[in-house]
C-alpha atoms as a PDB file:
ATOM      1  CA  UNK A   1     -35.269 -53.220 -66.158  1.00  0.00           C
ATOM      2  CA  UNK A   2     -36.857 -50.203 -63.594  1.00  0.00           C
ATOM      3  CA  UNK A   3     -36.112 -51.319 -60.029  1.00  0.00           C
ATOM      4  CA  UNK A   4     -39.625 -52.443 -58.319  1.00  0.00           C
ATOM      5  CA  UNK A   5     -40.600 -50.071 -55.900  1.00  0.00           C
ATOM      6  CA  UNK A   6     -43.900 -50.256 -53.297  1.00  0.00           C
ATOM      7  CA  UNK A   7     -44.816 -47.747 -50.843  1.00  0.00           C
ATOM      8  CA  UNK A   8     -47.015 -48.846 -48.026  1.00  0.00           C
ATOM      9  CA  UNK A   9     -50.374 -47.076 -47.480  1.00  0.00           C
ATOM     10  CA  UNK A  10     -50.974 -44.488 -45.044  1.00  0.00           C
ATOM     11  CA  UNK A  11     -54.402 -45.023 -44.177  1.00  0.00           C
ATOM     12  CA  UNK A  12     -56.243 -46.884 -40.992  1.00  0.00           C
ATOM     13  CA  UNK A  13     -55.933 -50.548 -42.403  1.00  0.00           C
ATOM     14  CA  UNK A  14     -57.343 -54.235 -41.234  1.00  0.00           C
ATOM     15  CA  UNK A  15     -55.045 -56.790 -40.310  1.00  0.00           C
ATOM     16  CA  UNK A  16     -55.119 -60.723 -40.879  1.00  0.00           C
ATOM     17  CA  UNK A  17     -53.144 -62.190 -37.717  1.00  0.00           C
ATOM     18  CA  UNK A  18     -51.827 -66.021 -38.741  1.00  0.00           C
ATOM     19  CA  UNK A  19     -50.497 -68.497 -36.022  1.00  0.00           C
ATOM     20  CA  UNK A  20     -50.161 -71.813 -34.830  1.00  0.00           C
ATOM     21  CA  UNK A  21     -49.483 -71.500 -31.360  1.00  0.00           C
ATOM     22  CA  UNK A  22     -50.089 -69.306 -28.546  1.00  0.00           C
ATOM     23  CA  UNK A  23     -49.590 -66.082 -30.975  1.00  0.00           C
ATOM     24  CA  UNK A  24     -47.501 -63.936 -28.237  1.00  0.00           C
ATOM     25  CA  UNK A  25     -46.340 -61.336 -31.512  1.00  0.00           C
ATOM     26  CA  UNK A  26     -50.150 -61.568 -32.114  1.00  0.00           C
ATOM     27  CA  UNK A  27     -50.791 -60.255 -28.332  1.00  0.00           C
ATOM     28  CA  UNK A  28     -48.085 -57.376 -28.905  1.00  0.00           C
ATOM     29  CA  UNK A  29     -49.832 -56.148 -31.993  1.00  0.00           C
ATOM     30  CA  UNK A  30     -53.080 -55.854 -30.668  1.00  0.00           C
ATOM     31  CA  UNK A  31     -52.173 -54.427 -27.538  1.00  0.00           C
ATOM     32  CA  UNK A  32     -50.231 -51.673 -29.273  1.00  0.00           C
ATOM     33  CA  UNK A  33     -53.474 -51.168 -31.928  1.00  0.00           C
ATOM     34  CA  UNK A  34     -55.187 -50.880 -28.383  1.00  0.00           C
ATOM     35  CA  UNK A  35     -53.364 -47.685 -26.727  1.00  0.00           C
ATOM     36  CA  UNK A  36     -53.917 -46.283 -30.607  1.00  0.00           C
ATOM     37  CA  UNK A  37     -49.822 -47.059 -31.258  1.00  0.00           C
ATOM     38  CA  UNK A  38     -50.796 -48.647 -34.757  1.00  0.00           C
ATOM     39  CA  UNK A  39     -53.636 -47.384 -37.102  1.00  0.00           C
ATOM     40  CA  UNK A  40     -55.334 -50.518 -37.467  1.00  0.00           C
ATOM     41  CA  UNK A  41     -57.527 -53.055 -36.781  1.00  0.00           C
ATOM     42  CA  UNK A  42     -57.400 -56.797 -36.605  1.00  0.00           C
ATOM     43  CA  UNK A  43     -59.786 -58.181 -39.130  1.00  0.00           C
ATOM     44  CA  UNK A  44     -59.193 -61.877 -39.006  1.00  0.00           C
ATOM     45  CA  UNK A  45     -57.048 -64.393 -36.691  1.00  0.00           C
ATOM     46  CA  UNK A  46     -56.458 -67.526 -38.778  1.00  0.00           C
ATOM     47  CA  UNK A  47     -54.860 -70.851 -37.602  1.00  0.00           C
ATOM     48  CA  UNK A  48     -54.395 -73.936 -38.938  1.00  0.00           C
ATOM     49  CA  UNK A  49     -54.349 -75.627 -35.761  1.00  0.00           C
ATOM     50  CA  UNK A  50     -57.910 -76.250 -34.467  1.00  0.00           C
ATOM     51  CA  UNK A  51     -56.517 -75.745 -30.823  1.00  0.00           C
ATOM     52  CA  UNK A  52     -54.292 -73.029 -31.191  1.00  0.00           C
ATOM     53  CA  UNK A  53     -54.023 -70.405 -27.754  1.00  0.00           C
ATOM     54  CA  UNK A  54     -53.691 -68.061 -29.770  1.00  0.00           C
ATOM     55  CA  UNK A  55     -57.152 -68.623 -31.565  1.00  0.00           C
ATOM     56  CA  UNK A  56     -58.331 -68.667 -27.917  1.00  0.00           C
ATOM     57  CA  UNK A  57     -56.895 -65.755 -26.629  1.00  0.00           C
ATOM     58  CA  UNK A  58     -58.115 -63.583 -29.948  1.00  0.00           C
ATOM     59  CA  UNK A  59     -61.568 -65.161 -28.877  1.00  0.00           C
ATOM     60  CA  UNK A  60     -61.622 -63.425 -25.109  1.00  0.00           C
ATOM     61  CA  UNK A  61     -60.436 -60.183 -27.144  1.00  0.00           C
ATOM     62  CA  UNK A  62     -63.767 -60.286 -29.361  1.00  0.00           C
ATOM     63  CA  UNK A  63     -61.723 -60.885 -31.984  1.00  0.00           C
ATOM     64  CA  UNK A  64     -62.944 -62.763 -35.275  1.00  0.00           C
ATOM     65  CA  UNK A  65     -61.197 -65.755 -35.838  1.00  0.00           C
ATOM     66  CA  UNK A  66     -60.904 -68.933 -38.875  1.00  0.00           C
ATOM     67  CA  UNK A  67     -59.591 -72.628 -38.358  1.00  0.00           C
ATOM     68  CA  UNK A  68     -59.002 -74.220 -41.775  1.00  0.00           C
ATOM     69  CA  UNK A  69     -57.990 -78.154 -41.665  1.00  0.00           C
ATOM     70  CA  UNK A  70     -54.868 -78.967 -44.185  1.00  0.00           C
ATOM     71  CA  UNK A  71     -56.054 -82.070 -44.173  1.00  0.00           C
ATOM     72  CA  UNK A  72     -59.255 -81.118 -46.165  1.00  0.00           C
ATOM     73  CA  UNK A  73     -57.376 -79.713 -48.795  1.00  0.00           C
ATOM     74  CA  UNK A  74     -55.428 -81.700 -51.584  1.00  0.00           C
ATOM     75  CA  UNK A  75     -52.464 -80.060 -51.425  1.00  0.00           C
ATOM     76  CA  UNK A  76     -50.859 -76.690 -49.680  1.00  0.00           C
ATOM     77  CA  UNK A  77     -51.792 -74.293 -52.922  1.00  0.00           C
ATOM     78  CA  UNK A  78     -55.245 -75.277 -52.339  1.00  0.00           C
ATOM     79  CA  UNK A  79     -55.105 -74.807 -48.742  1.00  0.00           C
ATOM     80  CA  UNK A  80     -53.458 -71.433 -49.754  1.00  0.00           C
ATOM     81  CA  UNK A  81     -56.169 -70.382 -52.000  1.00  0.00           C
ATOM     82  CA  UNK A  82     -59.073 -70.568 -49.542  1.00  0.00           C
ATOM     83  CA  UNK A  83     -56.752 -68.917 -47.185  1.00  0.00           C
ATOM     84  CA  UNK A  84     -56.628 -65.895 -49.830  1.00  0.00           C
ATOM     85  CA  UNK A  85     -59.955 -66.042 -50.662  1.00  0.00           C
ATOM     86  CA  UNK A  86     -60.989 -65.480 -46.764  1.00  0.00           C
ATOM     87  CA  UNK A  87     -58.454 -62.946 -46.543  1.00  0.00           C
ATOM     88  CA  UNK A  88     -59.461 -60.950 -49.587  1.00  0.00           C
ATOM     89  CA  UNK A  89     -63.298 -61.205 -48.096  1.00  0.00           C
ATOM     90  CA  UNK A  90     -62.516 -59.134 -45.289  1.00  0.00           C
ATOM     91  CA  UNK A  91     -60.409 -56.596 -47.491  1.00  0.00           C
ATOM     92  CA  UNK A  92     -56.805 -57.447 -45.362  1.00  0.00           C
ATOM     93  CA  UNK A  93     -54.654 -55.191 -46.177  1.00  0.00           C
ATOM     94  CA  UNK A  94     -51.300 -56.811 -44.564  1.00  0.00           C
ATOM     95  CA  UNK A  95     -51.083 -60.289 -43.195  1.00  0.00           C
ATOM     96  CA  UNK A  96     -48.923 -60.822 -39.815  1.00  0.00           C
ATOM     97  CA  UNK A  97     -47.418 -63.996 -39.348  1.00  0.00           C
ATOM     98  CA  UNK A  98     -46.972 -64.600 -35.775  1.00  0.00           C
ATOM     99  CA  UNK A  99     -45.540 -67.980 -35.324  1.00  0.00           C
ATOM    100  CA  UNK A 100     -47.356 -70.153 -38.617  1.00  0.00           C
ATOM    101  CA  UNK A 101     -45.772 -72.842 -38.771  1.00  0.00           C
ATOM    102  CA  UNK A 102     -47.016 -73.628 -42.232  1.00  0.00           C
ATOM    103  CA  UNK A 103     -44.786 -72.132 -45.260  1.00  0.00           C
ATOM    104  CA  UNK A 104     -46.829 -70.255 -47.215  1.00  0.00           C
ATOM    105  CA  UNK A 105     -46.547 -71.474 -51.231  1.00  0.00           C
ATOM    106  CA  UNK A 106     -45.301 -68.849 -53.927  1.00  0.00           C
ATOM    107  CA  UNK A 107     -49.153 -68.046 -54.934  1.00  0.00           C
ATOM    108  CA  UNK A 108     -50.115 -67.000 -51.518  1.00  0.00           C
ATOM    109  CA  UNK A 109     -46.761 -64.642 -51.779  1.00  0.00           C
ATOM    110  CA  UNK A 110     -47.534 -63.470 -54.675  1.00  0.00           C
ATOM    111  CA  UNK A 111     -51.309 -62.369 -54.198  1.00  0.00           C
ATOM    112  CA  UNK A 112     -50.240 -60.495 -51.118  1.00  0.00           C
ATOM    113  CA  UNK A 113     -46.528 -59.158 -52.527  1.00  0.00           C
ATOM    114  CA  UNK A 114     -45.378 -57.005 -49.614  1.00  0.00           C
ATOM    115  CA  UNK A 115     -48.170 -57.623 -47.751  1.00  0.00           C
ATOM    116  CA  UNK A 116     -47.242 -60.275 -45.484  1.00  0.00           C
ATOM    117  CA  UNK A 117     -44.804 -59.926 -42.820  1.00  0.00           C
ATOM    118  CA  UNK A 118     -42.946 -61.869 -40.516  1.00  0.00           C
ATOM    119  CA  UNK A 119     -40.677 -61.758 -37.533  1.00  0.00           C
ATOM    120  CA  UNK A 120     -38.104 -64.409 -37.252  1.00  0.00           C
ATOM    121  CA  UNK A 121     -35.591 -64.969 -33.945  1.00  0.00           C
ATOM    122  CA  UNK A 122     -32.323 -63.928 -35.922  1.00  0.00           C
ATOM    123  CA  UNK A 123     -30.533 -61.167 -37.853  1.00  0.00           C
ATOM    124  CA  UNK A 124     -31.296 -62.689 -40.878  1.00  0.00           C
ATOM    125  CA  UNK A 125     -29.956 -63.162 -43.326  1.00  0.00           C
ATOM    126  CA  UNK A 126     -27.749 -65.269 -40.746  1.00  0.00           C
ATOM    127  CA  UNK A 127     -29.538 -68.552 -39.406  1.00  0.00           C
ATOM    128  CA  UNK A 128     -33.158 -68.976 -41.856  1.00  0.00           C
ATOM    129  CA  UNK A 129     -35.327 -71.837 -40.692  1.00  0.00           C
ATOM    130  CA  UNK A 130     -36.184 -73.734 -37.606  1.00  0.00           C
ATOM    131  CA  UNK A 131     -34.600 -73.795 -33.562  1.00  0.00           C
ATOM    132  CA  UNK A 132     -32.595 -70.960 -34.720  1.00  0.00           C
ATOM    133  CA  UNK A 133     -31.374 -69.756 -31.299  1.00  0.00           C
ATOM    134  CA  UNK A 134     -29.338 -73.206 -30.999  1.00  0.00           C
ATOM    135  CA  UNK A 135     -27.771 -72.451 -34.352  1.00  0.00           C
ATOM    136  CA  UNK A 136     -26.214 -69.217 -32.854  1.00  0.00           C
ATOM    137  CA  UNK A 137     -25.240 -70.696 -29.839  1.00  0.00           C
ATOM    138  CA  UNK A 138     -23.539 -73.608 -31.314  1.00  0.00           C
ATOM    139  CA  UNK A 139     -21.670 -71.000 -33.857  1.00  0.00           C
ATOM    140  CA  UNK A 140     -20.755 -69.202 -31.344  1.00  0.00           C
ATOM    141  CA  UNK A 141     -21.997 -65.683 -32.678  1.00  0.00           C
ATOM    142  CA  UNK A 142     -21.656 -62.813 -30.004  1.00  0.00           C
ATOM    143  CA  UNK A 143     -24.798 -61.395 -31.329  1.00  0.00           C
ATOM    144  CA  UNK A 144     -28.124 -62.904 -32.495  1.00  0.00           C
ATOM    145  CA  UNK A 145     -31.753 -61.060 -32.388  1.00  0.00           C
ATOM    146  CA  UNK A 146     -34.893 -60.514 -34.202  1.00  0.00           C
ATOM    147  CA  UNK A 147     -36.025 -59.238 -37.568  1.00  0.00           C
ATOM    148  CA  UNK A 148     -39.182 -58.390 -39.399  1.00  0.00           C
ATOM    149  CA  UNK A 149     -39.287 -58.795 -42.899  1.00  0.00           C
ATOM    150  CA  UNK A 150     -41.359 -58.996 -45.702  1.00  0.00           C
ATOM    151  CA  UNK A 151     -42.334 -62.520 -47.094  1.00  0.00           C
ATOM    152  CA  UNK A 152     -40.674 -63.680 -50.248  1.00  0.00           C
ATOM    153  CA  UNK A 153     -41.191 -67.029 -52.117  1.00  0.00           C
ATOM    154  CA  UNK A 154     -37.550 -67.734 -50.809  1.00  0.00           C
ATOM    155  CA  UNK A 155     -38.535 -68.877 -46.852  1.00  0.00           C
ATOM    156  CA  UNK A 156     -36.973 -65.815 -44.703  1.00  0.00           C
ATOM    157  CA  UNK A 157     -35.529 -63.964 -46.766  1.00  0.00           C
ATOM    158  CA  UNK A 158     -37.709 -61.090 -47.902  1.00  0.00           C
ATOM    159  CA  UNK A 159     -36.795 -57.594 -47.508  1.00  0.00           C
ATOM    160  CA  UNK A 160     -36.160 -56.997 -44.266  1.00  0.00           C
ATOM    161  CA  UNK A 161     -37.918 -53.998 -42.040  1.00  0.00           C
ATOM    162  CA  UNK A 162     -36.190 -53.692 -38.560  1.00  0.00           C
ATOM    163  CA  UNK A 163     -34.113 -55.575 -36.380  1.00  0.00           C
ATOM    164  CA  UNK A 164     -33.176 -55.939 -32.604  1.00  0.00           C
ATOM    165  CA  UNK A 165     -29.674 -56.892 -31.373  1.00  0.00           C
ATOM    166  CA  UNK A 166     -29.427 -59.336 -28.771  1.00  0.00           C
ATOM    167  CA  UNK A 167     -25.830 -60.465 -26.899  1.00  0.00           C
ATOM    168  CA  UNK A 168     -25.362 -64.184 -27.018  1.00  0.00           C
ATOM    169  CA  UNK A 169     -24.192 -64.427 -23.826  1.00  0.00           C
ATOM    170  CA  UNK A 170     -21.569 -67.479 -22.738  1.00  0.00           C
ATOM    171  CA  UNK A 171     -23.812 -69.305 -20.375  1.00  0.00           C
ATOM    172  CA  UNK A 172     -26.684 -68.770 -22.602  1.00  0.00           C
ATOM    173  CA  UNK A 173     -28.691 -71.383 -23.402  1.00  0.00           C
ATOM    174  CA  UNK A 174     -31.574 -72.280 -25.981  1.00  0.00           C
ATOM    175  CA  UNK A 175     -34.198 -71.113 -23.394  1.00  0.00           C
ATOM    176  CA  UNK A 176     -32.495 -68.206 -21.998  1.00  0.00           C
ATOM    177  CA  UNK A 177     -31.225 -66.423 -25.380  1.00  0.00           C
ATOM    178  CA  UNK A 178     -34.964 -67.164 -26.722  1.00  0.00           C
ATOM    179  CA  UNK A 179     -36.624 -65.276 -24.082  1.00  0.00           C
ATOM    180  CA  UNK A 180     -34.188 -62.176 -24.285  1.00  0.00           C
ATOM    181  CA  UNK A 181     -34.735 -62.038 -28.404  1.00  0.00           C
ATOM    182  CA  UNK A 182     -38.658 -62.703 -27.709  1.00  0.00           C
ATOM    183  CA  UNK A 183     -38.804 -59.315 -25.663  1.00  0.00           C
ATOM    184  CA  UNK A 184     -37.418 -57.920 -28.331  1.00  0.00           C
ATOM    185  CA  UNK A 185     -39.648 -59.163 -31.093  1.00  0.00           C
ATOM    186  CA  UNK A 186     -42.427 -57.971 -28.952  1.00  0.00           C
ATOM    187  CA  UNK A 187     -40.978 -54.324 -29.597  1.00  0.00           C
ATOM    188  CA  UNK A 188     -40.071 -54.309 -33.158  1.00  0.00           C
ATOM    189  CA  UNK A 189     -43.022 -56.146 -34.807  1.00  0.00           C
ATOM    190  CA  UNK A 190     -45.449 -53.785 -33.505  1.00  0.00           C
ATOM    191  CA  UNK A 191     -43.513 -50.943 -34.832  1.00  0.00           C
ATOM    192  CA  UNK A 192     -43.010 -52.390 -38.122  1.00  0.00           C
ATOM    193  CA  UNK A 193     -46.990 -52.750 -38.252  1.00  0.00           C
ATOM    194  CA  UNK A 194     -46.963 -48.967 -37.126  1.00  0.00           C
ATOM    195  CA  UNK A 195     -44.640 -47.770 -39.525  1.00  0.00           C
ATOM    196  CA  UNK A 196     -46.552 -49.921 -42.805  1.00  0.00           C
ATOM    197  CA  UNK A 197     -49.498 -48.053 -41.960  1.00  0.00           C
ATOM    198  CA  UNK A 198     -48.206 -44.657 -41.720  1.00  0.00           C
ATOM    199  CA  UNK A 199     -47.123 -45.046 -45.177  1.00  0.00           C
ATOM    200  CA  UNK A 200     -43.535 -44.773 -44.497  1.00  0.00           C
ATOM    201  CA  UNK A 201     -42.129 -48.187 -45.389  1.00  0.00           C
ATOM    202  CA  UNK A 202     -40.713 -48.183 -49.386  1.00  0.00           C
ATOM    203  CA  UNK A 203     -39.842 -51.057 -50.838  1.00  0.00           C
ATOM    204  CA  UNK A 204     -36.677 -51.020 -53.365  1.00  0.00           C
ATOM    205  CA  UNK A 205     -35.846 -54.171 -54.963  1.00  0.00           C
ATOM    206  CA  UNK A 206     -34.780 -56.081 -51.932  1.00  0.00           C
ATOM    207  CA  UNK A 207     -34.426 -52.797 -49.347  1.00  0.00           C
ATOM    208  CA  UNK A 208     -36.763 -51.316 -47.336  1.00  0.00           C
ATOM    209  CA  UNK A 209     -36.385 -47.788 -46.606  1.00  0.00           C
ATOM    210  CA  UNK A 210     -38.212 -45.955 -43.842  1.00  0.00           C
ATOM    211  CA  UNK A 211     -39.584 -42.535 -44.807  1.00  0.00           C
ATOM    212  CA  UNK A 212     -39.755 -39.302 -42.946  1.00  0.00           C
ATOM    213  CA  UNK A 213     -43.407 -38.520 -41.536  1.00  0.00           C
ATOM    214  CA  UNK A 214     -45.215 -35.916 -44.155  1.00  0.00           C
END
């Protein structure tokens, strides 16, 4: 069987920002889209928290934004499939999660195959899941960090796009290492988004390679 292979567009796209919280990756992204780093445009911010900062912060930006309630929906493919449905609406061409705290099922992934990213506090594939930063502590790993990936059915562990070293350093604690790694995630998830829409990110099987500029 041929090795799948997907090449990223090179064209200006429209983003669909999801989050739960106060969407801090979200703020990076649009802030680089704003000094004209990324060719894009945020479409959509979607939450499923009514409250979310982050829906309130897109909000002052003049941003568009959607609140869907789980709780009107029978189960999370049907929650998953209005989600699509608004997405495809406004023509997204990559979702960015930025802290959804909602695992998207295997229909959302595969609508949007290589179309969703993520960026997770580790260098996966070391230390998937939740309050990861403990985890490396308690290991005692010398290094931890950030990566952006692209979403697979399999919770973080997608092909992954970049990642950012950080020292775990002795009297680190949960707090302190999470701050350093968030500075970081704030740098490599806006170039990620860059580098997607310059058409430069190919997809082999489970690597992603990073093409010269034409």
């Amino acid at each position: 069987m041929a090795e799948e292979t997907f090449i990223s567009p090179k064209k200006r796209g429209r983003i669909a920002v999801f989050l739960s919280g106060r969407g801090s990756n979200f703020r990076a992204i649009h802030d680089a889209i704003l000094t004209g780093r990324i060719n894009a445009d945020i479409a959509l911010v979607f939450s499923n928290v009514e409250d979310a900062p982050g829906l309130q912060t897109a909000r002052e930006r003049g941003l568009e934004t959607l609140y869907l309630n789980p709780k009107l929906y029978p189960n999370r493919e049907e929650y998953d499939k209005e989600a699509v449905k608004e997405a495809r609406k406004r023509a997204i061409d990559l979702i960015c999660l930025a802290g959804y705290m909602r695992i998207l099922t295997p229909y959302f992934c595969r609508e949007f195959r290589h179309r969703i990213m993520n960026i997770h506090p580790a260098l996966l594939p070391s230390f998937p899941g939740l309050h990861v930063q403990k985890k490396a502590i308690d290991w005692g790993v010398r290094y931890s960090g950030a990566t952006v990936h692209f979403v697979a059915e399999e919770v973080d562990m997608g092909p992954i796009i970049l990642q950012a070293v950080v020292p775990v350093l002795q009297d680190d604690t949960e707090e302190t290492l999470s701050a350093r790694i968030l500075k970081e995630e704030h740098k490599i998830y806006p170039e990620a988004v860059r580098l997607f829409f310059e058409g430069r990110l190919e997809v082999r099987g489970r690597r992603v390679f990073i093409r010269e500029n034409d």
